[in-house]
Structure formats: C-alpha cells, structure tokens
C-alpha atoms as a PDB file:
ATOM      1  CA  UNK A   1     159.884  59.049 137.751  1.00  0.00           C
ATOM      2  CA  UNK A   2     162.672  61.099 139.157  1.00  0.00           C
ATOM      3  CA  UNK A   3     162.275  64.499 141.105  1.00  0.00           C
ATOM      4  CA  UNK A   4     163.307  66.457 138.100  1.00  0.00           C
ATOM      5  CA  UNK A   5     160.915  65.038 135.642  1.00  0.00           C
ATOM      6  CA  UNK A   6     157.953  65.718 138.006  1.00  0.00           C
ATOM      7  CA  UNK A   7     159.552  69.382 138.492  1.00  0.00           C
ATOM      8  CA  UNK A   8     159.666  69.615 134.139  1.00  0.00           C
ATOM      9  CA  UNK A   9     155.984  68.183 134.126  1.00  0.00           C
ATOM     10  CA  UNK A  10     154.869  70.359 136.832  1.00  0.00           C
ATOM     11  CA  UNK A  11     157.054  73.871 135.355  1.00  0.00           C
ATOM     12  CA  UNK A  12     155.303  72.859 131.498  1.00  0.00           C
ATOM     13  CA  UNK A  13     151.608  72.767 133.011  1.00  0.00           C
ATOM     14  CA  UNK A  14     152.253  76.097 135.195  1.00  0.00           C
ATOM     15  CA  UNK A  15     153.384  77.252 131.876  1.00  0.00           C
ATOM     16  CA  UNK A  16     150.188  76.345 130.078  1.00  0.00           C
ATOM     17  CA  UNK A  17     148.082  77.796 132.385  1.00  0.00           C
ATOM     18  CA  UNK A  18     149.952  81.228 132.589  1.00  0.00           C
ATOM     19  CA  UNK A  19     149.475  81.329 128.801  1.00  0.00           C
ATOM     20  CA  UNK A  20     146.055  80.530 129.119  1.00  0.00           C
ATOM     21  CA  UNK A  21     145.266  83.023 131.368  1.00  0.00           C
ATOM     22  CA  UNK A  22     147.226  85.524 129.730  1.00  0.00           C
ATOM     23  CA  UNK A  23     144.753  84.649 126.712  1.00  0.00           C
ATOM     24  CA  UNK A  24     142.218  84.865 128.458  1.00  0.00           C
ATOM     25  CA  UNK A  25     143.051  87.754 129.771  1.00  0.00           C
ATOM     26  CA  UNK A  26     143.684  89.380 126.642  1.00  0.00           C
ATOM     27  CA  UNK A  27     140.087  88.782 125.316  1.00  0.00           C
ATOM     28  CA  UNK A  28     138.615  90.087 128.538  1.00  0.00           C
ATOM     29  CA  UNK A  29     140.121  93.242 128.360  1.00  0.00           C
ATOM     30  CA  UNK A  30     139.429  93.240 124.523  1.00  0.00           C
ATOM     31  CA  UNK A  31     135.651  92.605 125.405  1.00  0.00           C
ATOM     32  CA  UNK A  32     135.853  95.053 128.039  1.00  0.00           C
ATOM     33  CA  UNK A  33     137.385  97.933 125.269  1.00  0.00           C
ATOM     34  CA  UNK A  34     134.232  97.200 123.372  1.00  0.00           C
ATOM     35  CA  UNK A  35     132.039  97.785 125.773  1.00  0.00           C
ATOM     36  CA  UNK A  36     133.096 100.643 127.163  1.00  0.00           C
ATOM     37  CA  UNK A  37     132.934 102.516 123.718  1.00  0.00           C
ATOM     38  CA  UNK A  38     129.654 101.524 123.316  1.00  0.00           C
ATOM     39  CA  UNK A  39     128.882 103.063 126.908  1.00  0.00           C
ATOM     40  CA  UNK A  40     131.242 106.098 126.097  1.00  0.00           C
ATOM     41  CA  UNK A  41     128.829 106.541 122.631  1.00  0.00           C
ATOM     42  CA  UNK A  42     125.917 106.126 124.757  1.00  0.00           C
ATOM     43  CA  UNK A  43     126.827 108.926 127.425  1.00  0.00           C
ATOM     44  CA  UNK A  44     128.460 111.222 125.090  1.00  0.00           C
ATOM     45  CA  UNK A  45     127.293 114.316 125.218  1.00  0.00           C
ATOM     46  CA  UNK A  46     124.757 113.527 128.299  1.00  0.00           C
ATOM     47  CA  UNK A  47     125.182 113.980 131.493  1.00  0.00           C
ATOM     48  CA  UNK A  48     122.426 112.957 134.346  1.00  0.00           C
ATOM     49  CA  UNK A  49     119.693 115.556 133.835  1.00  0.00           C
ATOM     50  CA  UNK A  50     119.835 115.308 130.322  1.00  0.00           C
ATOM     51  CA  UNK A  51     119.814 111.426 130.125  1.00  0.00           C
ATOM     52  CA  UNK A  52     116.803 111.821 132.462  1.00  0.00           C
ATOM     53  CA  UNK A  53     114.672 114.559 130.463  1.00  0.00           C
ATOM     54  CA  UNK A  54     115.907 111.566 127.152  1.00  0.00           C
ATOM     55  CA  UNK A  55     113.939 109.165 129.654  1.00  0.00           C
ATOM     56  CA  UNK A  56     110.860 111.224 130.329  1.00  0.00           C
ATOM     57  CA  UNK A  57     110.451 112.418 126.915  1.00  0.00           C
ATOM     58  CA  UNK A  58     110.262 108.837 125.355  1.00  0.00           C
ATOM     59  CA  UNK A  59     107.594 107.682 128.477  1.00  0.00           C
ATOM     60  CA  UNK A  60     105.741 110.688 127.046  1.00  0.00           C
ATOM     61  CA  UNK A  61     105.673 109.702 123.441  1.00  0.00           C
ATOM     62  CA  UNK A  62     104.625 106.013 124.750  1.00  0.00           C
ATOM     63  CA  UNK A  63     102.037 108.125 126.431  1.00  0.00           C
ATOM     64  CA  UNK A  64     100.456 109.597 123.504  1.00  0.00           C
ATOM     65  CA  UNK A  65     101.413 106.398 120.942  1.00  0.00           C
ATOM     66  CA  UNK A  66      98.685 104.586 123.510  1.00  0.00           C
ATOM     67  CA  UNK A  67      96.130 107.615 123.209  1.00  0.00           C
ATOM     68  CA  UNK A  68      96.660 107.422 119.689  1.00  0.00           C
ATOM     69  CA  UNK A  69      96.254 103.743 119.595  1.00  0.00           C
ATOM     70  CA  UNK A  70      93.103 103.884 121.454  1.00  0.00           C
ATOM     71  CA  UNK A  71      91.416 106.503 119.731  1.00  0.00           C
ATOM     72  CA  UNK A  72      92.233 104.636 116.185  1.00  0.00           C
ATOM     73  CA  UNK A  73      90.882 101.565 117.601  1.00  0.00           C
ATOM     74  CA  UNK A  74      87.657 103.218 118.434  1.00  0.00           C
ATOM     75  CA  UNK A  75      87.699 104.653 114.668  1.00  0.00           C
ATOM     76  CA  UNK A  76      88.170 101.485 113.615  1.00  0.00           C
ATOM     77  CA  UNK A  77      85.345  99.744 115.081  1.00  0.00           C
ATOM     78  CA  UNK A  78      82.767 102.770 113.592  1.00  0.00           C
ATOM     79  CA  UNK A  79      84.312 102.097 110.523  1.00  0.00           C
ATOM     80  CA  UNK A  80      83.290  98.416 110.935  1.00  0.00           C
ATOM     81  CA  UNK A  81      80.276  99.152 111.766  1.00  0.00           C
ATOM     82  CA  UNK A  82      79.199 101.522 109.589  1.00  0.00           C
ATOM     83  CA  UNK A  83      80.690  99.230 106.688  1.00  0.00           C
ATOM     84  CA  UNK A  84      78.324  96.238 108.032  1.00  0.00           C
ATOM     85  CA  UNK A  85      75.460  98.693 107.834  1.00  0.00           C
ATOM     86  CA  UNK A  86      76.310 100.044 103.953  1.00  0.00           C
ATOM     87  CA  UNK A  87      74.929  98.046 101.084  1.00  0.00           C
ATOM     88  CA  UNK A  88      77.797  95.961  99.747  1.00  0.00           C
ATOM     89  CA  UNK A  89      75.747  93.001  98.175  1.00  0.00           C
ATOM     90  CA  UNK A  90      74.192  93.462  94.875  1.00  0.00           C
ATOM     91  CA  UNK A  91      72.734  91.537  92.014  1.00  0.00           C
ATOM     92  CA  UNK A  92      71.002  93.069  89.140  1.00  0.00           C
ATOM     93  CA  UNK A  93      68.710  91.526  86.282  1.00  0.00           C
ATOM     94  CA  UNK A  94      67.989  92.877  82.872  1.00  0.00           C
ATOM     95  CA  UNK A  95      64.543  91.709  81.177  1.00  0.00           C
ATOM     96  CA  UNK A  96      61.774  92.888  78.910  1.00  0.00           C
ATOM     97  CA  UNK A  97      58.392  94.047  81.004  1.00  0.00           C
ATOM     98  CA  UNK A  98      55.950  93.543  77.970  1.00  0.00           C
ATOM     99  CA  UNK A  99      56.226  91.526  75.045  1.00  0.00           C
ATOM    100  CA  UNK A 100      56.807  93.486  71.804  1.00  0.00           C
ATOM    101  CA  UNK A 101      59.530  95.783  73.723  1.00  0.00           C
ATOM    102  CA  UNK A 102      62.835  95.609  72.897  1.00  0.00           C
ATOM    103  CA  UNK A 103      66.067  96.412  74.379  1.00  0.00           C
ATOM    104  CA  UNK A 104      65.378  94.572  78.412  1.00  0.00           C
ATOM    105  CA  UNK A 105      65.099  98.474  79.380  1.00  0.00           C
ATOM    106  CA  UNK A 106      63.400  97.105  82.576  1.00  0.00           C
ATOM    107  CA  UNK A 107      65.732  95.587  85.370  1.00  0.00           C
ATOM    108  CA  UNK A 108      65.451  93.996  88.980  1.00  0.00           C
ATOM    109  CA  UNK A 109      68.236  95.232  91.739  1.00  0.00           C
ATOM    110  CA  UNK A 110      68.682  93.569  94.860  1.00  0.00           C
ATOM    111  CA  UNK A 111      70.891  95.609  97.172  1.00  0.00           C
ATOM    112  CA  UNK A 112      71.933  94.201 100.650  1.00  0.00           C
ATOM    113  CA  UNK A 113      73.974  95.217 103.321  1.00  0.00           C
ATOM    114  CA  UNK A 114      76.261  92.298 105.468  1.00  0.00           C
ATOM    115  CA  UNK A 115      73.215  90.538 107.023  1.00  0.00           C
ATOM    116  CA  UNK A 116      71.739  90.561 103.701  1.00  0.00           C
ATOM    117  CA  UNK A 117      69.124  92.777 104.625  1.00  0.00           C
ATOM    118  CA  UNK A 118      68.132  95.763 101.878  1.00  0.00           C
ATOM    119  CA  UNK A 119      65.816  96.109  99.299  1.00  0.00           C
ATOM    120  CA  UNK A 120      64.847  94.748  95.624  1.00  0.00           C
ATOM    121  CA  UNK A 121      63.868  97.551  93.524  1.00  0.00           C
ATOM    122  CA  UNK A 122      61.989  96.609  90.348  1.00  0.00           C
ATOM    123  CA  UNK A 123      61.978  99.279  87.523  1.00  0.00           C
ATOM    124  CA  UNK A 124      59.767  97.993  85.134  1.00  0.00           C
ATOM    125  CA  UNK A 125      59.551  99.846  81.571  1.00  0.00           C
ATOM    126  CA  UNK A 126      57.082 100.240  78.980  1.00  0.00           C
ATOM    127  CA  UNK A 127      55.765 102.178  76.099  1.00  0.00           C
ATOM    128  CA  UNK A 128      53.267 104.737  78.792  1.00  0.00           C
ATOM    129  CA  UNK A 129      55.952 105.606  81.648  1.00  0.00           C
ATOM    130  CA  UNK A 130      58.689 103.380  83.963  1.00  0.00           C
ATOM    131  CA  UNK A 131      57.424 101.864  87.222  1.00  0.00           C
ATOM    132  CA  UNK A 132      59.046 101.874  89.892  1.00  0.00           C
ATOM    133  CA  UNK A 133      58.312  99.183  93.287  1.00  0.00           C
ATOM    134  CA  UNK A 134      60.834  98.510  95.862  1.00  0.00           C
ATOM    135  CA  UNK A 135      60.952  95.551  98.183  1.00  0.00           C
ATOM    136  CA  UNK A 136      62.410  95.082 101.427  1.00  0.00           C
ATOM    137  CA  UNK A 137      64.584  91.933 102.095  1.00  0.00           C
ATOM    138  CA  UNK A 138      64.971  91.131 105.602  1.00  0.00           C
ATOM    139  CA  UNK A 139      68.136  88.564 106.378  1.00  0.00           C
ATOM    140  CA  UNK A 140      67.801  87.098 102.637  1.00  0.00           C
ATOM    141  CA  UNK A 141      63.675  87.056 102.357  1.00  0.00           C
ATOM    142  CA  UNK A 142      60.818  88.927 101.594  1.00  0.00           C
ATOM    143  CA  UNK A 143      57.348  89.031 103.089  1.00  0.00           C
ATOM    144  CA  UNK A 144      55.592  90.179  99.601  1.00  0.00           C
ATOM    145  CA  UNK A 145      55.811  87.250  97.016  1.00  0.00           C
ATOM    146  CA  UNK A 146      58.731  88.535  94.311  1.00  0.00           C
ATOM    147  CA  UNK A 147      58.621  88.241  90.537  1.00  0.00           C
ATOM    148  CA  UNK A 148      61.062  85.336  88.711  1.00  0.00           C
ATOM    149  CA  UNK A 149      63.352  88.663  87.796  1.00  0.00           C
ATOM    150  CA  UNK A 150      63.240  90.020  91.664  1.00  0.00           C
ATOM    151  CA  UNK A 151      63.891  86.423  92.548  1.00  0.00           C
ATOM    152  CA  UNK A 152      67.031  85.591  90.583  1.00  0.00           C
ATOM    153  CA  UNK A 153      68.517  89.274  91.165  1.00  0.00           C
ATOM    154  CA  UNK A 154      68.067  88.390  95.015  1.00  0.00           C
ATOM    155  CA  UNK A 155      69.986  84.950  94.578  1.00  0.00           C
ATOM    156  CA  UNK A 156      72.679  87.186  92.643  1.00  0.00           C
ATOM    157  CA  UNK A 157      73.182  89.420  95.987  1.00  0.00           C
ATOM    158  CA  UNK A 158      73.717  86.685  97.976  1.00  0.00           C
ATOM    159  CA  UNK A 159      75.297  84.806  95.969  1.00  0.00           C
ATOM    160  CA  UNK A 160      73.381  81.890  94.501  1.00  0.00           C
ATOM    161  CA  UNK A 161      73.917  82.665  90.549  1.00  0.00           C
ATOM    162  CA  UNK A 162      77.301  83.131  89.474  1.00  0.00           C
ATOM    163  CA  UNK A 163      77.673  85.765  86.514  1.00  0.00           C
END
C-alpha cells in the first residue's frame, strides 16, 4: 500500500467521523431544544418565591390528605365494628302452632350478628292471642332446649338449610 492510499483511507474515516459527530451533534442540540421548552413551560410565569410558595402549598395539601386519611381510617374501623355488632344473619320459619289453624300465621326468627350470636324469637299464634318468647343464641347455641321450628330457623341463620 502506497503513501497515498493510506492518506485516502485515513482522509475517508476522518470524514466519517466528522459526519458522525456532526449527527450526533445535531440530535444533541435537538434533545437539548426539547428540554429546555419543557423547563421554559415549567418556569413560565414563576420566579423563585413563587415556585417556593407552589412547593409549600402542595407539602400542605399532603399535610391534610394524611389527616384526612387517618381520620377516615379510624371511621372505617367503627364502621367495621359496628357492622360486626348489627344483626346481619337471619333465617325465618313459617308453621301452624295448633292443629285446626290455618294460614302458618305463627313463625320462628333467628337473628344473628357476625359471631352468630342474637336471638330466636318464636311468635306463636292461635285462636285466644299471639305469644311471643325470645331466645338468646350465643356463638350458634342456645342454653334453653329450642322447638323443631326454632331449630331449623337457627340452621337457616347460619346457614345450614338452603332456601
């Protein structure tokens, strides 16, 4: 290889790399635009003090989203609890008292709150007056003996009969 080929090889990659640093040039300063108006948007209209009362004004809403948050948390859980403590379970049986009455106008309810504790009330209906005894159900039992009617509407409360 002769002087003047290696000075042609030599002039052609000089040449490459000038164009590729012009490129790259080129998209640096493009990138560079680009940011700059999004800085310029950002600043407009704001100088120091103002950008700073911008700051403090959002660390006060973060401020007051937390207070917020923790006072609907603590709503939240008395909600919880006072839905745990409401009666939510129920099962309910229609049934004749006394032969020779029509119409089951006498009923078990079983009533229970979340640890299926409550009451069975037993309305019981005849031709002299309605009767009226109530039952308590501690987690899902009785301590007074309960009537095939209390029984079943129990098992409906907590789910043992299917309507």
């Amino acid at each position: 290889m002769t002087e003047r080929e290696i000075l042609i090889i030599a002039l052609v990659i000089l040449a490459a790399l000038s164009i590729a640093a012009i490129v790259v040039s080129i998209i640096a300063i493009g990138k560079y635009r680009g940011l700059y108006r999004r800085y310029d948007m950002f600043m407009r209209g704001k100088d120091a003090e103002s950008l700073e009362e911008f700051i403090l004004r959002q660390h006060e809403d973060i401020e007051e989203l937390k207070e917020a948050k923790l006072a609907d948390r603590e709503s939240m859980r008395v909600m919880n609890r006072n839905i745990r403590a409401s009666l939510q379970k129920f099962g309910i049986v229609h049934y004749d008292a006394f032969e020779g009455m029509g119409g089951k106008m006498s009923f078990a309810l079983a009533l229970l709150d979340h640890t299926n504790t409550g009451m069975i009330i037993n309305c019981m209906h005849s031709r002299e007056g309605c009767f009226i005894y109530v039952k308590d159900v501690e987690a899902g039992s009785t301590y007074t003996p309960l009537g095939a009617e209390e029984k079943e509407a129990l098992e409906r409360a907590l789910g043992y009969i299917k309507d």
